[in-house]
C-alpha atoms as a PDB file:
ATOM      1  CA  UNK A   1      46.680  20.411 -16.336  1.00  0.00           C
ATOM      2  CA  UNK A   2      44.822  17.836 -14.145  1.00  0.00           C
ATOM      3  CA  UNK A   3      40.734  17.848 -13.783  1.00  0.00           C
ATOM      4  CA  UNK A   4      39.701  18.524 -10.533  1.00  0.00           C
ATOM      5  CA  UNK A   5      37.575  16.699  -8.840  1.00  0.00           C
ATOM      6  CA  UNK A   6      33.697  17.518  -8.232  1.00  0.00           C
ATOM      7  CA  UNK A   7      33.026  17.515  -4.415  1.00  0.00           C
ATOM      8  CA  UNK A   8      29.802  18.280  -4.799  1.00  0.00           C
ATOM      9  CA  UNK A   9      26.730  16.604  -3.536  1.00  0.00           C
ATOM     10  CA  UNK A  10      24.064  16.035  -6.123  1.00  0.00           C
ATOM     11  CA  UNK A  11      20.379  16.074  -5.079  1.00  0.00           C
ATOM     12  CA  UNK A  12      17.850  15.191  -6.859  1.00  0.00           C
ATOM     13  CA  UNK A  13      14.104  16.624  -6.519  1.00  0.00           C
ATOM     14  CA  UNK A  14      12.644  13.585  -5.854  1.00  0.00           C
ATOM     15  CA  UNK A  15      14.959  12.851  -3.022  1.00  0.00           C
ATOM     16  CA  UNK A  16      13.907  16.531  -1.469  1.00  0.00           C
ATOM     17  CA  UNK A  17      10.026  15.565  -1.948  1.00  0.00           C
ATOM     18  CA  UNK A  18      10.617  12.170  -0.172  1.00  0.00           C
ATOM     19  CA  UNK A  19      12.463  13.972   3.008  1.00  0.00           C
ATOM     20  CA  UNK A  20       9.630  16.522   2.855  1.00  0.00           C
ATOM     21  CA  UNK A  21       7.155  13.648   2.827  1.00  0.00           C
ATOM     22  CA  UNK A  22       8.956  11.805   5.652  1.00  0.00           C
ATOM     23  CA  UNK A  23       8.691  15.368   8.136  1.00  0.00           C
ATOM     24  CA  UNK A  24       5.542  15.701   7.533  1.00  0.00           C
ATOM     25  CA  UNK A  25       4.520  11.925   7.810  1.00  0.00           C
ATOM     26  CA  UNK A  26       6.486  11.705  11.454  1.00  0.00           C
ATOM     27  CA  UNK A  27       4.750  15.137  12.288  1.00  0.00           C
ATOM     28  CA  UNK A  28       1.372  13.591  12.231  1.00  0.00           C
ATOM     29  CA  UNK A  29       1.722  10.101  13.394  1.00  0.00           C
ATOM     30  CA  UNK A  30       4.344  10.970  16.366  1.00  0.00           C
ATOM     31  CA  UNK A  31       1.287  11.389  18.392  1.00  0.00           C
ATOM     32  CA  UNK A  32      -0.432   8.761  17.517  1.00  0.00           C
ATOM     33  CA  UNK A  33       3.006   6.387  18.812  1.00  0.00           C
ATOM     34  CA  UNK A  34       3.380   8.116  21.621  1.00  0.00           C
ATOM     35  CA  UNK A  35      -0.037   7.197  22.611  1.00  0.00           C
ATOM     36  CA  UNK A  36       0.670   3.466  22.247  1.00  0.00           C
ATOM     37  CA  UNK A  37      -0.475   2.785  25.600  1.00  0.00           C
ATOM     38  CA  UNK A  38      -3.922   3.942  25.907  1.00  0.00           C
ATOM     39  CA  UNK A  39      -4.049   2.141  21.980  1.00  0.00           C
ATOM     40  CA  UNK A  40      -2.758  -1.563  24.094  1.00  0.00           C
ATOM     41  CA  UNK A  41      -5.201  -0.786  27.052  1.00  0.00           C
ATOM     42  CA  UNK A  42      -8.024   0.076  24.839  1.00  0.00           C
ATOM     43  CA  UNK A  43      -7.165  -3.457  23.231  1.00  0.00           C
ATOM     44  CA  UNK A  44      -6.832  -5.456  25.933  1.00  0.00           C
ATOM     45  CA  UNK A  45     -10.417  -3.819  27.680  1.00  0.00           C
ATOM     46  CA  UNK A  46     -12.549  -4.259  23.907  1.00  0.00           C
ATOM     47  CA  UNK A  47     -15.086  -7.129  23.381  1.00  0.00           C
ATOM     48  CA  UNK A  48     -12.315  -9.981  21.174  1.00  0.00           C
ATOM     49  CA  UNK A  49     -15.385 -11.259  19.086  1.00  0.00           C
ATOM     50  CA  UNK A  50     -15.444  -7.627  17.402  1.00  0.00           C
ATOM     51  CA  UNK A  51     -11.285  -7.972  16.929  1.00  0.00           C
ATOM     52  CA  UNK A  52     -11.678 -10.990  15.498  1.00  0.00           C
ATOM     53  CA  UNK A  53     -14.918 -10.201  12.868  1.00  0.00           C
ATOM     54  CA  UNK A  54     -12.040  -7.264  12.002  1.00  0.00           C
ATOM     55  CA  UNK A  55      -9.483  -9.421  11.840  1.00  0.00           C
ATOM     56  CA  UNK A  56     -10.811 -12.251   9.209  1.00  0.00           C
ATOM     57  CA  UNK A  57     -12.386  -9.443   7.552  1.00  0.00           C
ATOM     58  CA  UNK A  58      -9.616  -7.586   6.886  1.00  0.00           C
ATOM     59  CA  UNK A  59      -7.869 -10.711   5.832  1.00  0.00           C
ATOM     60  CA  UNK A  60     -10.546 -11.554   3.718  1.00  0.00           C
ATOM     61  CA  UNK A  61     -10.293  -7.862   2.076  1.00  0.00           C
ATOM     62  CA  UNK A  62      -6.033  -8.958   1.645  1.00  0.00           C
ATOM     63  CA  UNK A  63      -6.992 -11.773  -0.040  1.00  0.00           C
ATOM     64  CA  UNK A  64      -9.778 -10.154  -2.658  1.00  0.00           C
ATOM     65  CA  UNK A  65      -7.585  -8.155  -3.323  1.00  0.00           C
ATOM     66  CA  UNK A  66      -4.928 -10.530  -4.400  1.00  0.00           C
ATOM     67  CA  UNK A  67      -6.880 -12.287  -6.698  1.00  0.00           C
ATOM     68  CA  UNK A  68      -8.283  -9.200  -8.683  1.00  0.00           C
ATOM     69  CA  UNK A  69      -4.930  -8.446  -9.437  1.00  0.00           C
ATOM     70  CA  UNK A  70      -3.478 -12.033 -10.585  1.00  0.00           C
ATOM     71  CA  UNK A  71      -6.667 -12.215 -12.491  1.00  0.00           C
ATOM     72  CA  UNK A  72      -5.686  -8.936 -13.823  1.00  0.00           C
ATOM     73  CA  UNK A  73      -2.840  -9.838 -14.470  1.00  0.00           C
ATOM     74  CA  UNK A  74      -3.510 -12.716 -16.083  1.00  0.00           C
ATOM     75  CA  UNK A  75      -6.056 -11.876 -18.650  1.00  0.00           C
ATOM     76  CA  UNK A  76      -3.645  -8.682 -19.743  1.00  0.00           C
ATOM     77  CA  UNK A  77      -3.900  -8.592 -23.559  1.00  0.00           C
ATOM     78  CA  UNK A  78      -6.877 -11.306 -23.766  1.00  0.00           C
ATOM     79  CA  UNK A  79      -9.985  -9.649 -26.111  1.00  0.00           C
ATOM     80  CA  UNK A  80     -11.680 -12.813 -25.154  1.00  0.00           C
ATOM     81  CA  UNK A  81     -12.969 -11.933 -21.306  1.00  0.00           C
ATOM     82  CA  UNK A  82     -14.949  -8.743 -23.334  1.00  0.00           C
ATOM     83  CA  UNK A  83     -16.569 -11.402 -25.399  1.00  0.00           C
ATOM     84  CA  UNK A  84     -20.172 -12.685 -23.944  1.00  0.00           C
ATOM     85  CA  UNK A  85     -20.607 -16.535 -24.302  1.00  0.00           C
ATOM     86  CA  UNK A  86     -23.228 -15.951 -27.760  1.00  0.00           C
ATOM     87  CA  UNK A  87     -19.959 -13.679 -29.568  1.00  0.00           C
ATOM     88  CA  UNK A  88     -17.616 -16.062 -28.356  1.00  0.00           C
ATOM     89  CA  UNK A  89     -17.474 -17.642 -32.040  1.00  0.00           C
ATOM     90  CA  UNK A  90     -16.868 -14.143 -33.340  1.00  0.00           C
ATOM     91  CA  UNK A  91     -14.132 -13.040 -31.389  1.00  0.00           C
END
């Protein structure tokens, strides 16, 4: 006697916590999309040397932030970056 086939759609509870997460994300910034115009004419009306201070600041903040992690990253499993420069010989 031949199997028969599963037509059944699995779904997985991380897959139901993602879709609820994606309703309730498009719930709350909806608005905020729909009022992409006033955002653009509140843009185009603001003083630029205040965009720009936010601009290279926030670049600046991208960048920190890349380094503290590839120095993290690269002193993983190193004892020596706990060691001051008078223990060094000791560690």
């Amino acid at each position: 006697m031949p199997q028969e086939q599963s037509n059944k759609i699995k779904i997985k509870a991380s897959q139901i916590i993602l879709f609820v997460l994606s309703i309730i994300a498009i719930y709350v910034f909806a608005p905020q999309l729909i009022d992409f115009k006033t955002t653009v004419t509140l843009l185009w009306n603001s003083n630029w040397l205040w965009l720009a201070a936010a601009v290279i600041l926030m670049a600046f903040c991208f960048l920190a932030a890349a380094y503290v992690q590839f120095a993290a990253g690269y002193y993983i499993g190193s004892v020596r970056i706990f060691c001051s420069y008078s223990w060094q010989d000791r560690c």
